[in-house]
PDB file of N, CA and C in Angstrom:
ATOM      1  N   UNK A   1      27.755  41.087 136.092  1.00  0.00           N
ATOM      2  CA  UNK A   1      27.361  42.207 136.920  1.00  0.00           C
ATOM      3  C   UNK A   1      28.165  43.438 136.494  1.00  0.00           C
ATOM      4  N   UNK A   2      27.408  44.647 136.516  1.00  0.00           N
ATOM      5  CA  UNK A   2      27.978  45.604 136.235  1.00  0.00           C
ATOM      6  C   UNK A   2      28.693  46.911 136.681  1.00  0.00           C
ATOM      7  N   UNK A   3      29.364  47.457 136.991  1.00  0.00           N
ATOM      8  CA  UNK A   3      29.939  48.077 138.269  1.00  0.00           C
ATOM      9  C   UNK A   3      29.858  49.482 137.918  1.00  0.00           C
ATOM     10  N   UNK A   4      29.322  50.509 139.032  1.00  0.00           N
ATOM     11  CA  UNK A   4      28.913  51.914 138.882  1.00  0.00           C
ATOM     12  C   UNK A   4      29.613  52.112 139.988  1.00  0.00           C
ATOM     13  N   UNK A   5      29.765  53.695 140.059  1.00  0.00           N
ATOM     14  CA  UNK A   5      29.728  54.961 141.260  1.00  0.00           C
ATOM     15  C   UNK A   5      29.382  56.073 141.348  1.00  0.00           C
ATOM     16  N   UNK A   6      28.800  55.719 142.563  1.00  0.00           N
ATOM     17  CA  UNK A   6      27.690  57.534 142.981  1.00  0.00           C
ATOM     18  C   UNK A   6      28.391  58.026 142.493  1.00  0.00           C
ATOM     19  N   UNK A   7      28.258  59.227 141.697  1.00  0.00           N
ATOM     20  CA  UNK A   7      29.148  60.641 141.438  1.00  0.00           C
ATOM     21  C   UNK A   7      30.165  61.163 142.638  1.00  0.00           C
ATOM     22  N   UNK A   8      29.004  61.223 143.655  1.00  0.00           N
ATOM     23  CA  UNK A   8      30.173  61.827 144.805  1.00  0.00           C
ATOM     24  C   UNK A   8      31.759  60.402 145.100  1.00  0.00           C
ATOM     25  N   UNK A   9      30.774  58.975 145.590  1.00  0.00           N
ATOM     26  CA  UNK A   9      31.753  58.453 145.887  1.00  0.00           C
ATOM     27  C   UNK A   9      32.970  58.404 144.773  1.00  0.00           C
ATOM     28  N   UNK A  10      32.827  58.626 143.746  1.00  0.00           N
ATOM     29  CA  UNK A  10      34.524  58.948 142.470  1.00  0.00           C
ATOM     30  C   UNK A  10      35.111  60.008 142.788  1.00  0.00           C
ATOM     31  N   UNK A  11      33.958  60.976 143.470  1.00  0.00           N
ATOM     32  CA  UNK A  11      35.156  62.280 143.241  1.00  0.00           C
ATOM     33  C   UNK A  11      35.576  61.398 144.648  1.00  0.00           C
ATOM     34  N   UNK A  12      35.409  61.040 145.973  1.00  0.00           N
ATOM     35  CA  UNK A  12      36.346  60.942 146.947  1.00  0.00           C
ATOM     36  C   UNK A  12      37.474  59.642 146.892  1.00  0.00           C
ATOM     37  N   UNK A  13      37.257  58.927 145.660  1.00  0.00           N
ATOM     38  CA  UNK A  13      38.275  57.979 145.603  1.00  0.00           C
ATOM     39  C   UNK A  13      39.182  58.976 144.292  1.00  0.00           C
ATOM     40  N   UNK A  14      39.001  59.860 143.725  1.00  0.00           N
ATOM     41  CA  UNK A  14      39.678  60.620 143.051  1.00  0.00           C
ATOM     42  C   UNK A  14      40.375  61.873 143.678  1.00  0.00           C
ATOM     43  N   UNK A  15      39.738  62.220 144.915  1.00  0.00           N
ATOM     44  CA  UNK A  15      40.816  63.235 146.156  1.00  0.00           C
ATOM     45  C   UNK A  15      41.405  62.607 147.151  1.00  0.00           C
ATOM     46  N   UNK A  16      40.805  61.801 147.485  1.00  0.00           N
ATOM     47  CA  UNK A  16      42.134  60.622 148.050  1.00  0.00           C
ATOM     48  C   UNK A  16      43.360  60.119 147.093  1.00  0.00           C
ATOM     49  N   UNK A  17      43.145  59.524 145.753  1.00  0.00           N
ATOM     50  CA  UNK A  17      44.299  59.275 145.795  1.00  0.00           C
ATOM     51  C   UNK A  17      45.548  60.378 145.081  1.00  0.00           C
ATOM     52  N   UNK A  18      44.832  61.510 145.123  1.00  0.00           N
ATOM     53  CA  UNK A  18      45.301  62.927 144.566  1.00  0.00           C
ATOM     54  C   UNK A  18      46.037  62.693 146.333  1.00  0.00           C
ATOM     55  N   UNK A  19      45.192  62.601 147.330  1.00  0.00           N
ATOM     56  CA  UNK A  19      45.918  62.921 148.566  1.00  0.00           C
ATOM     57  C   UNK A  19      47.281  62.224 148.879  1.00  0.00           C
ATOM     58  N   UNK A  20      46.694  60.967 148.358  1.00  0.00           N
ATOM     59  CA  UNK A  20      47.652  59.951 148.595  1.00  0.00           C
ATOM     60  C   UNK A  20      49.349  60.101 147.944  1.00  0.00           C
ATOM     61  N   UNK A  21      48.832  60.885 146.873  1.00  0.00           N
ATOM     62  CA  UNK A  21      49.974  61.240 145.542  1.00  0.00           C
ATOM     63  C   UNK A  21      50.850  62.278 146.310  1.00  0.00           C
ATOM     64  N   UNK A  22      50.575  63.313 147.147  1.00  0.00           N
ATOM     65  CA  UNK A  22      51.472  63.959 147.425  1.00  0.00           C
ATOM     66  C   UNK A  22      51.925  63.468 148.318  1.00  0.00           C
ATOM     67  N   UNK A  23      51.377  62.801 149.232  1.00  0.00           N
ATOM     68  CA  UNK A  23      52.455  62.465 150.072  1.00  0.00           C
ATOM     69  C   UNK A  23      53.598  61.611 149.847  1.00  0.00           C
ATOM     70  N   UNK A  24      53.125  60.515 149.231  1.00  0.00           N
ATOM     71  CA  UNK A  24      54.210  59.905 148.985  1.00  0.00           C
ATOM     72  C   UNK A  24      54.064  59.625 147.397  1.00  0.00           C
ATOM     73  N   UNK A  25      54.945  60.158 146.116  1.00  0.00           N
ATOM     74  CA  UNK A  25      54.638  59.645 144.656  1.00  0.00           C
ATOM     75  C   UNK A  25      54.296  58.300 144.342  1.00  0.00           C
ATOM     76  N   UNK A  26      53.696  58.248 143.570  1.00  0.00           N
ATOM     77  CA  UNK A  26      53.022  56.600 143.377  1.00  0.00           C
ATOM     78  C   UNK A  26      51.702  55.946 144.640  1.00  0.00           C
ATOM     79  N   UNK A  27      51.742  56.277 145.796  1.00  0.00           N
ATOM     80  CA  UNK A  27      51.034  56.020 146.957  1.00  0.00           C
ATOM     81  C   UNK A  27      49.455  56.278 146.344  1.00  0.00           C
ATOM     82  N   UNK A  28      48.867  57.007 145.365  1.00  0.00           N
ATOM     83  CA  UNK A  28      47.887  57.265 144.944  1.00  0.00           C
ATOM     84  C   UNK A  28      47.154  56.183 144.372  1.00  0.00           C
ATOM     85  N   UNK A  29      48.414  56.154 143.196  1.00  0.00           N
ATOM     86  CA  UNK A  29      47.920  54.970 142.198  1.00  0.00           C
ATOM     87  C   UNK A  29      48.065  53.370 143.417  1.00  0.00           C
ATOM     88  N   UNK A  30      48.621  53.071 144.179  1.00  0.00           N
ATOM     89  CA  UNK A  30      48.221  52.256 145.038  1.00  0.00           C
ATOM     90  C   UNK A  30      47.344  51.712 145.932  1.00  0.00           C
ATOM     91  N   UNK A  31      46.894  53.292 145.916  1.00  0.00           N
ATOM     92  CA  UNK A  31      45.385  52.970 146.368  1.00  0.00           C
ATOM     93  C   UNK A  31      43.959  52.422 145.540  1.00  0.00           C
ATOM     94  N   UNK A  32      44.437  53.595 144.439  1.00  0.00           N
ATOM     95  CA  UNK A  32      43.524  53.466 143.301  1.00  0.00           C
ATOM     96  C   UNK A  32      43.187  51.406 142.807  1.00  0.00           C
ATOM     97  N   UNK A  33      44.728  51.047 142.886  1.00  0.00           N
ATOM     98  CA  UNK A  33      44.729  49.251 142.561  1.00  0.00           C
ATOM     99  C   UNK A  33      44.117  48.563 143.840  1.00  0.00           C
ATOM    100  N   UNK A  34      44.200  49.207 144.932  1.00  0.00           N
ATOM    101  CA  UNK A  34      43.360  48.453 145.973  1.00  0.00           C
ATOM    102  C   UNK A  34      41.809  48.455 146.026  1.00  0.00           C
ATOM    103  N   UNK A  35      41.533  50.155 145.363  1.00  0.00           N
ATOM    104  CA  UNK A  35      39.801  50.001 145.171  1.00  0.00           C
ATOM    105  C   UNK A  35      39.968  49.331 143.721  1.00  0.00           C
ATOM    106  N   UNK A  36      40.217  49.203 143.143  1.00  0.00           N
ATOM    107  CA  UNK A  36      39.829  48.311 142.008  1.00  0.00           C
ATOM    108  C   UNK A  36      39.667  46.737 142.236  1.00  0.00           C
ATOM    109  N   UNK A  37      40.549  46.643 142.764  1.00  0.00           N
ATOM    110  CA  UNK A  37      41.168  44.987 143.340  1.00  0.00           C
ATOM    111  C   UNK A  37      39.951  44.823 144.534  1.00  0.00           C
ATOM    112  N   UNK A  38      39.926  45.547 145.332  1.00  0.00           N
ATOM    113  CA  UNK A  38      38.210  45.342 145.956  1.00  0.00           C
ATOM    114  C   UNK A  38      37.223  45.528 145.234  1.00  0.00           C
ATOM    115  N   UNK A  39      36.640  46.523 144.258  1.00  0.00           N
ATOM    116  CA  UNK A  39      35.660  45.925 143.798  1.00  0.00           C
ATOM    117  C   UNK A  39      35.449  44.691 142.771  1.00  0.00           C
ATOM    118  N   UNK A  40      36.620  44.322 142.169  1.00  0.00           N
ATOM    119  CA  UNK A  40      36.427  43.479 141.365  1.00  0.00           C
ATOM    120  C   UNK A  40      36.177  41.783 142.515  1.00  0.00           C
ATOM    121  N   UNK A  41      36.365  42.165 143.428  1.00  0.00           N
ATOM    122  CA  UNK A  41      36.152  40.927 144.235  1.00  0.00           C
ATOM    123  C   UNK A  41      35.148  40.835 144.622  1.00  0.00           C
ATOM    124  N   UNK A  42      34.182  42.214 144.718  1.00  0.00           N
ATOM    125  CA  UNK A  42      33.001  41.958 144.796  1.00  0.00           C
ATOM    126  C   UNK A  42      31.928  42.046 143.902  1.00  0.00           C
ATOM    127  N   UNK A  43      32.193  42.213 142.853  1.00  0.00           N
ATOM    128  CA  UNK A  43      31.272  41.908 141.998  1.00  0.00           C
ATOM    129  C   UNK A  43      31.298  40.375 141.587  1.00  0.00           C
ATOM    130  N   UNK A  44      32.569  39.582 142.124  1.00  0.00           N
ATOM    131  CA  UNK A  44      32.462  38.044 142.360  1.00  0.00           C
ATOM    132  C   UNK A  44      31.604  37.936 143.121  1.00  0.00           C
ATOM    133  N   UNK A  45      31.875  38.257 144.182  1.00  0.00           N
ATOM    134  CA  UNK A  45      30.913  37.944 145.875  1.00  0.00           C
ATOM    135  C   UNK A  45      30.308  38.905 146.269  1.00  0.00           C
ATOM    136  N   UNK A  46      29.142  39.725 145.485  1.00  0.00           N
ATOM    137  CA  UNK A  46      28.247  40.758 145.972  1.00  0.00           C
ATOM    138  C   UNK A  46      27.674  40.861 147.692  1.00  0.00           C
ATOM    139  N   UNK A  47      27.616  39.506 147.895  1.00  0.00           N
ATOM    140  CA  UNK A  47      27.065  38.940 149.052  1.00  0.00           C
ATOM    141  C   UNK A  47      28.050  38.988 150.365  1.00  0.00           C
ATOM    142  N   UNK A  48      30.025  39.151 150.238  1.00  0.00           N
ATOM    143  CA  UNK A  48      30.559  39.469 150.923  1.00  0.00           C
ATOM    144  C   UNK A  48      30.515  40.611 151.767  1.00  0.00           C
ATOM    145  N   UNK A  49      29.961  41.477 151.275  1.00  0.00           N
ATOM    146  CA  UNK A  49      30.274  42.433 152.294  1.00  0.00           C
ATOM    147  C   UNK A  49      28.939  42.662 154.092  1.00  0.00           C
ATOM    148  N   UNK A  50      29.798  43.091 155.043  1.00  0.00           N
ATOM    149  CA  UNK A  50      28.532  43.090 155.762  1.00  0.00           C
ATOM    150  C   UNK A  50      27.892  44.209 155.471  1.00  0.00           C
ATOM    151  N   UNK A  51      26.592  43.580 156.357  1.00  0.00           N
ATOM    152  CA  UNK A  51      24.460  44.634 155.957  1.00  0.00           C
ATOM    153  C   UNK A  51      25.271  46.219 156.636  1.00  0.00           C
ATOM    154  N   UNK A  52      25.129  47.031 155.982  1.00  0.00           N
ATOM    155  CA  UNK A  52      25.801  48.227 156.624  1.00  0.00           C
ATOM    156  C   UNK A  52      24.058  48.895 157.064  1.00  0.00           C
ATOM    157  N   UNK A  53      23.238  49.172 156.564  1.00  0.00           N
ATOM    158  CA  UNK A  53      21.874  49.181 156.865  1.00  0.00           C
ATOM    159  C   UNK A  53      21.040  48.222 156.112  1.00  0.00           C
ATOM    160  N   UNK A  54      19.490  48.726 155.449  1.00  0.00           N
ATOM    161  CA  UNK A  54      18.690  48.219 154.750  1.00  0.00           C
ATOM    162  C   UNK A  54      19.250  47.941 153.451  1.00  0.00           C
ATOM    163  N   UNK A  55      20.095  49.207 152.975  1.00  0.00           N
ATOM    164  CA  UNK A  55      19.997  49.001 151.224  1.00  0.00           C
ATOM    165  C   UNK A  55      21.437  49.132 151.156  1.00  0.00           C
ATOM    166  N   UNK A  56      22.249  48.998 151.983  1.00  0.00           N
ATOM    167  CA  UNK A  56      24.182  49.004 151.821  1.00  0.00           C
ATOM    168  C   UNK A  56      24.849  47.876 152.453  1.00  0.00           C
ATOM    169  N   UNK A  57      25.679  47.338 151.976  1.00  0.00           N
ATOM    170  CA  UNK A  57      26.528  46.803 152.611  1.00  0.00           C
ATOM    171  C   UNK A  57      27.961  47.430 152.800  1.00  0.00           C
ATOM    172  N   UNK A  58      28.719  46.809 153.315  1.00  0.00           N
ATOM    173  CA  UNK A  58      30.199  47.360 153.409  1.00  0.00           C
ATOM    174  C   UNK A  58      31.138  46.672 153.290  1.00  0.00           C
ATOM    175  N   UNK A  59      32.514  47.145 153.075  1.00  0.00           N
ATOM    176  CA  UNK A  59      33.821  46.142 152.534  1.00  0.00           C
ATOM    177  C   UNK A  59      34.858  47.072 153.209  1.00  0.00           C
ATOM    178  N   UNK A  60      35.217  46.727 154.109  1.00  0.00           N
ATOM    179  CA  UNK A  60      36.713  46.840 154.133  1.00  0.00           C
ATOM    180  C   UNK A  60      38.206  46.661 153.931  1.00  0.00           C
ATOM    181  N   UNK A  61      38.707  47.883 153.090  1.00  0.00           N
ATOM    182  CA  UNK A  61      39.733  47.529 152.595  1.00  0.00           C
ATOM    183  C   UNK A  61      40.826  47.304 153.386  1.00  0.00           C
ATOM    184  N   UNK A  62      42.257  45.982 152.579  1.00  0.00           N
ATOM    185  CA  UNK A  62      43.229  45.379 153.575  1.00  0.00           C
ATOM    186  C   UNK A  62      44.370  46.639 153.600  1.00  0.00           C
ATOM    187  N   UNK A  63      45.073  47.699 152.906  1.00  0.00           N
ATOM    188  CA  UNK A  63      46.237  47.867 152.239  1.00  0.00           C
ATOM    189  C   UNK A  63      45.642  49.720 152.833  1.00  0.00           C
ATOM    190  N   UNK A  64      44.329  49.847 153.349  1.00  0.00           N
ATOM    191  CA  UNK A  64      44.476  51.566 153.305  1.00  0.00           C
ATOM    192  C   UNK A  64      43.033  51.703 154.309  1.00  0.00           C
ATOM    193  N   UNK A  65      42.889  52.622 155.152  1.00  0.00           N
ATOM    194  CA  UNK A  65      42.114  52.866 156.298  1.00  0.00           C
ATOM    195  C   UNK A  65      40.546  53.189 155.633  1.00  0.00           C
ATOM    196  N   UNK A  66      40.349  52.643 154.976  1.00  0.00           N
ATOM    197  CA  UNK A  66      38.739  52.948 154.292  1.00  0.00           C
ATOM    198  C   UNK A  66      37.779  51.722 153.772  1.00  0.00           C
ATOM    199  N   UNK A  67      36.743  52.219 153.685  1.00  0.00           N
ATOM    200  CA  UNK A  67      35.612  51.154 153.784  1.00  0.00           C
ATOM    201  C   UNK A  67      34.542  51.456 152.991  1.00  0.00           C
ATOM    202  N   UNK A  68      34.155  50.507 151.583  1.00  0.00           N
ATOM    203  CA  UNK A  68      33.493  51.144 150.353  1.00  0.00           C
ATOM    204  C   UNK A  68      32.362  50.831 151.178  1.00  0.00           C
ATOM    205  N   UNK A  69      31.165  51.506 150.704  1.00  0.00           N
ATOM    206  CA  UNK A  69      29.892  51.080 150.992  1.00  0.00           C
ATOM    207  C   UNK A  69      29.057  50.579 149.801  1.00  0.00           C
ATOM    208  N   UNK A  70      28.349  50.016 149.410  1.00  0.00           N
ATOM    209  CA  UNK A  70      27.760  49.950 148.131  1.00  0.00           C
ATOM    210  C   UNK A  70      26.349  49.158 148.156  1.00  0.00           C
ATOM    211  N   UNK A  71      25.698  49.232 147.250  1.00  0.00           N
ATOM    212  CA  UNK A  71      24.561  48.420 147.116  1.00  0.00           C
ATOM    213  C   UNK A  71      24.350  47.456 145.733  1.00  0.00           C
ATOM    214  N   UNK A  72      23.853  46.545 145.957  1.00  0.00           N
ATOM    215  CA  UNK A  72      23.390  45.913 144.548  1.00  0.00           C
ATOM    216  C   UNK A  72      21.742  45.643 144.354  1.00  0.00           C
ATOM    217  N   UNK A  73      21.841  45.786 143.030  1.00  0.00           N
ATOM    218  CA  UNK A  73      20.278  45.898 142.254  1.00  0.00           C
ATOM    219  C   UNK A  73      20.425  45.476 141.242  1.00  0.00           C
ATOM    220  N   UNK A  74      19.824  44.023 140.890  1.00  0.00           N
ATOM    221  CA  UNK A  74      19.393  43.659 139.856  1.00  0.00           C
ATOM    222  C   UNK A  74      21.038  42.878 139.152  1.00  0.00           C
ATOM    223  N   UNK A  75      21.254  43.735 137.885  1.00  0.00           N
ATOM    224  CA  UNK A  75      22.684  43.079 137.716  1.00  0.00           C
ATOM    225  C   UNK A  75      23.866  44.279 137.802  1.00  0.00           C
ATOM    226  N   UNK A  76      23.448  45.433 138.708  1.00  0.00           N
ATOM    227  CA  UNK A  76      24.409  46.029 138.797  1.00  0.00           C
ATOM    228  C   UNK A  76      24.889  46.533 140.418  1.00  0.00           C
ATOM    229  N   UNK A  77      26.439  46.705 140.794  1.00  0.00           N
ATOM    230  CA  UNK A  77      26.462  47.024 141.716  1.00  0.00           C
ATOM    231  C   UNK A  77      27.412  48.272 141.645  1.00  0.00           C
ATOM    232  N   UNK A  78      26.520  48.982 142.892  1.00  0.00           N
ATOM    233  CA  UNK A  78      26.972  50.483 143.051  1.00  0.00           C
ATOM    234  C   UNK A  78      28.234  50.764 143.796  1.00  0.00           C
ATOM    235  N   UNK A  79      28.826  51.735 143.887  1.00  0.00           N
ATOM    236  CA  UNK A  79      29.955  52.416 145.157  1.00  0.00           C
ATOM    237  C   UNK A  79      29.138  53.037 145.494  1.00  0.00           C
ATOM    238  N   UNK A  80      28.817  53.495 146.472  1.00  0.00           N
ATOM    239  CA  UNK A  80      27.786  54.893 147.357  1.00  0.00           C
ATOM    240  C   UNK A  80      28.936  55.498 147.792  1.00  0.00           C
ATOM    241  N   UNK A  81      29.887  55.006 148.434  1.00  0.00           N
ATOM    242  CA  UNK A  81      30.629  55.823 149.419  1.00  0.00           C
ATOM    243  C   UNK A  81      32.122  55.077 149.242  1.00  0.00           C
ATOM    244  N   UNK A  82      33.614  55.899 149.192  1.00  0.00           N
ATOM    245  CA  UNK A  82      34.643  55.835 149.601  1.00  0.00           C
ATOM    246  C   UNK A  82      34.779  56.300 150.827  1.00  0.00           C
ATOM    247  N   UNK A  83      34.828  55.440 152.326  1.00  0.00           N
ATOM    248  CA  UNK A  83      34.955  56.266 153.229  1.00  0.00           C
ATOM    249  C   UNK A  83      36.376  56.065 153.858  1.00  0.00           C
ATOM    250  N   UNK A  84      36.758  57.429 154.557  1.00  0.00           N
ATOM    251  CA  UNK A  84      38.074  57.328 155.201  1.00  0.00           C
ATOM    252  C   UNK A  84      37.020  56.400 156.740  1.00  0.00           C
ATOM    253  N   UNK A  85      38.336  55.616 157.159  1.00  0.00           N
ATOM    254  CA  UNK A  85      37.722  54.886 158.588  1.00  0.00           C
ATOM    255  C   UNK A  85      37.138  55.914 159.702  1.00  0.00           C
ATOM    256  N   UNK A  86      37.920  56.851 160.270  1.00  0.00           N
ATOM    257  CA  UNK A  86      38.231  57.529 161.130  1.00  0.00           C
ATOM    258  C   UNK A  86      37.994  58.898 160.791  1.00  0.00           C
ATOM    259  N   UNK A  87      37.809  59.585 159.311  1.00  0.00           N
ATOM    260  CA  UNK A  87      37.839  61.014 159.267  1.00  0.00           C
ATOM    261  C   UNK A  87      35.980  61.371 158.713  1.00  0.00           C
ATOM    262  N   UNK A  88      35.948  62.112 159.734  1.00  0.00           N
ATOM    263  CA  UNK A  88      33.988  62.700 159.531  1.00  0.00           C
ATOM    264  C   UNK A  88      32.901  61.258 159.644  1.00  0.00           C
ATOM    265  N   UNK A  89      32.971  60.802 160.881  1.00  0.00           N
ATOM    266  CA  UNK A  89      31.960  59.273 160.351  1.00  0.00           C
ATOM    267  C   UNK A  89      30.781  59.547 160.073  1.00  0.00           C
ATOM    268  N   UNK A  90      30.092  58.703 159.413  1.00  0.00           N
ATOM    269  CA  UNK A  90      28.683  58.989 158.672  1.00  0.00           C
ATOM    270  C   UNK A  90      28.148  60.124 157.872  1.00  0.00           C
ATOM    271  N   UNK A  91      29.119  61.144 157.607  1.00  0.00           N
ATOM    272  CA  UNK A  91      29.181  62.457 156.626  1.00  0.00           C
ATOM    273  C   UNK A  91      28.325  62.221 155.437  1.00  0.00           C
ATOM    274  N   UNK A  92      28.598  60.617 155.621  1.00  0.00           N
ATOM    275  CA  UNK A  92      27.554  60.497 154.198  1.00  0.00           C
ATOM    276  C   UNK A  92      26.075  59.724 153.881  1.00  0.00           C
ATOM    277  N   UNK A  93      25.866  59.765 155.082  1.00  0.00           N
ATOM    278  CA  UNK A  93      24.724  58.404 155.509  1.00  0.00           C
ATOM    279  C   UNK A  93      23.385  59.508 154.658  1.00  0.00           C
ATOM    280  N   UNK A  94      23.262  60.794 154.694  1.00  0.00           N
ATOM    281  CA  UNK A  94      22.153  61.146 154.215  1.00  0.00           C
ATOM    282  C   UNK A  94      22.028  60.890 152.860  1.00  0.00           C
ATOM    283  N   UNK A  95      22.948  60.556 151.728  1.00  0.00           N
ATOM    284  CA  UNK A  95      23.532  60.245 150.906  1.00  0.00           C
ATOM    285  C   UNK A  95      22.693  59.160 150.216  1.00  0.00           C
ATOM    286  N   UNK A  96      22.830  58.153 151.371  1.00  0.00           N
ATOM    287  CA  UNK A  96      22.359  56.361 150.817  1.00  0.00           C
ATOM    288  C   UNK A  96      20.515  56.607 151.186  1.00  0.00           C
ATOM    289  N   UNK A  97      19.587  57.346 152.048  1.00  0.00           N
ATOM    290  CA  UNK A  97      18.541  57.822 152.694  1.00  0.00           C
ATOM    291  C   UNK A  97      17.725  57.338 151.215  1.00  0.00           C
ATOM    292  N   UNK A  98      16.656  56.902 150.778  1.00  0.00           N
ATOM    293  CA  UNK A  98      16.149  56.501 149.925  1.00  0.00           C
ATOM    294  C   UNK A  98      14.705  56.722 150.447  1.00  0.00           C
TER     295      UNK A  98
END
Protein backbone atom coordinates (compact mmCIF):
# COMPACT_ATOMS: atom_id res chain seq x y z
CA UNK A 1 0.00 0.00 0.00
CA UNK A 2 1.01 3.27 -0.82
CA UNK A 3 0.93 6.35 1.34
CA UNK A 4 -0.12 10.02 0.10
CA UNK A 5 -1.21 13.54 1.52
CA UNK A 6 -3.79 16.03 0.60
CA UNK A 7 -1.59 19.00 -0.12
CA UNK A 8 -3.31 20.92 2.55
CA UNK A 9 -3.11 18.08 5.19
CA UNK A 10 1.29 18.38 4.80
CA UNK A 11 1.25 21.85 4.96
CA UNK A 12 -0.68 21.41 8.57
CA UNK A 13 1.54 18.59 9.77
CA UNK A 14 4.43 20.91 8.46
CA UNK A 15 3.01 24.19 10.70
CA UNK A 16 2.46 22.20 13.51
CA UNK A 17 5.55 20.82 13.88
CA UNK A 18 7.23 24.30 12.92
CA UNK A 19 4.74 25.11 16.00
CA UNK A 20 5.82 22.50 17.96
CA UNK A 21 9.67 23.57 17.29
CA UNK A 22 9.39 26.78 18.96
CA UNK A 23 8.09 25.96 21.76
CA UNK A 24 10.02 23.55 22.90
CA UNK A 25 13.46 22.58 20.41
CA UNK A 26 13.21 19.14 19.14
CA UNK A 27 9.22 18.92 20.22
CA UNK A 28 8.57 19.27 16.36
CA UNK A 29 10.54 16.55 15.11
CA UNK A 30 8.60 14.48 17.84
CA UNK A 31 5.71 14.97 16.53
CA UNK A 32 6.69 14.61 13.06
CA UNK A 33 7.94 10.57 14.43
CA UNK A 34 4.50 10.20 15.90
CA UNK A 35 2.69 11.00 12.46
CA UNK A 36 4.97 8.79 10.80
CA UNK A 37 4.83 6.01 13.42
CA UNK A 38 0.91 6.37 12.95
CA UNK A 39 0.75 6.15 9.57
CA UNK A 40 2.99 3.45 9.09
CA UNK A 41 0.64 1.45 11.40
CA UNK A 42 -1.90 2.06 9.28
CA UNK A 43 -1.04 1.24 6.21
CA UNK A 44 -0.59 -2.26 8.21
CA UNK A 45 -4.22 -1.97 9.45
CA UNK A 46 -6.04 0.37 6.95
CA UNK A 47 -9.14 -1.02 8.57
CA UNK A 48 -8.10 0.37 12.17
CA UNK A 49 -9.22 3.46 12.17
CA UNK A 50 -12.92 4.45 13.06
CA UNK A 51 -15.80 5.35 9.91
CA UNK A 52 -15.28 9.17 10.46
CA UNK A 53 -18.12 9.53 7.59
CA UNK A 54 -18.77 7.71 4.15
CA UNK A 55 -15.29 8.04 2.57
CA UNK A 56 -12.86 8.80 5.95
CA UNK A 57 -11.89 7.17 8.67
CA UNK A 58 -9.95 8.43 11.68
CA UNK A 59 -6.87 7.65 13.97
CA UNK A 60 -6.04 9.07 16.92
CA UNK A 61 -2.84 9.93 17.90
CA UNK A 62 -1.22 8.57 21.55
CA UNK A 63 1.88 11.21 22.22
CA UNK A 64 0.00 14.72 20.79
CA UNK A 65 -3.77 16.16 20.77
CA UNK A 66 -4.61 15.35 17.02
CA UNK A 67 -6.42 13.03 14.89
CA UNK A 68 -5.37 12.06 11.11
CA UNK A 69 -8.30 11.56 8.98
CA UNK A 70 -7.70 9.61 5.84
CA UNK A 71 -9.19 7.44 3.26
CA UNK A 72 -8.18 4.36 1.32
CA UNK A 73 -8.64 3.45 -2.41
CA UNK A 74 -7.55 0.70 -4.09
CA UNK A 75 -3.75 0.26 -3.02
CA UNK A 76 -3.29 3.59 -1.77
CA UNK A 77 -3.99 5.41 1.38
CA UNK A 78 -4.52 9.09 1.80
CA UNK A 79 -3.97 11.81 4.86
CA UNK A 80 -6.99 14.27 4.18
CA UNK A 81 -6.52 15.99 7.34
CA UNK A 82 -3.91 16.66 10.32
CA UNK A 83 -6.33 17.79 12.84
CA UNK A 84 -5.61 19.66 16.11
CA UNK A 85 -8.39 17.85 18.67
CA UNK A 86 -9.83 20.95 20.09
CA UNK A 87 -8.64 23.94 17.75
CA UNK A 88 -11.42 25.03 14.78
CA UNK A 89 -13.50 21.53 14.69
CA UNK A 90 -14.52 20.44 11.31
CA UNK A 91 -12.60 23.51 9.49
CA UNK A 92 -11.99 20.92 7.20
CA UNK A 93 -14.94 18.68 6.54
CA UNK A 94 -15.68 20.71 3.20
CA UNK A 95 -12.34 19.45 2.22
CA UNK A 96 -13.18 15.48 2.24
CA UNK A 97 -17.12 16.64 0.41
CA UNK A 98 -16.77 14.49 -2.81
Amino acid sequence: MKLEFHPQAEMELIEEAAYYDLQVPGLGERFEAEVRRATKFLLEHPEIGHPADAHLRKFVLNRFPFTLYYSVASDILRIEVVAHQSRRPGYWQSRSER
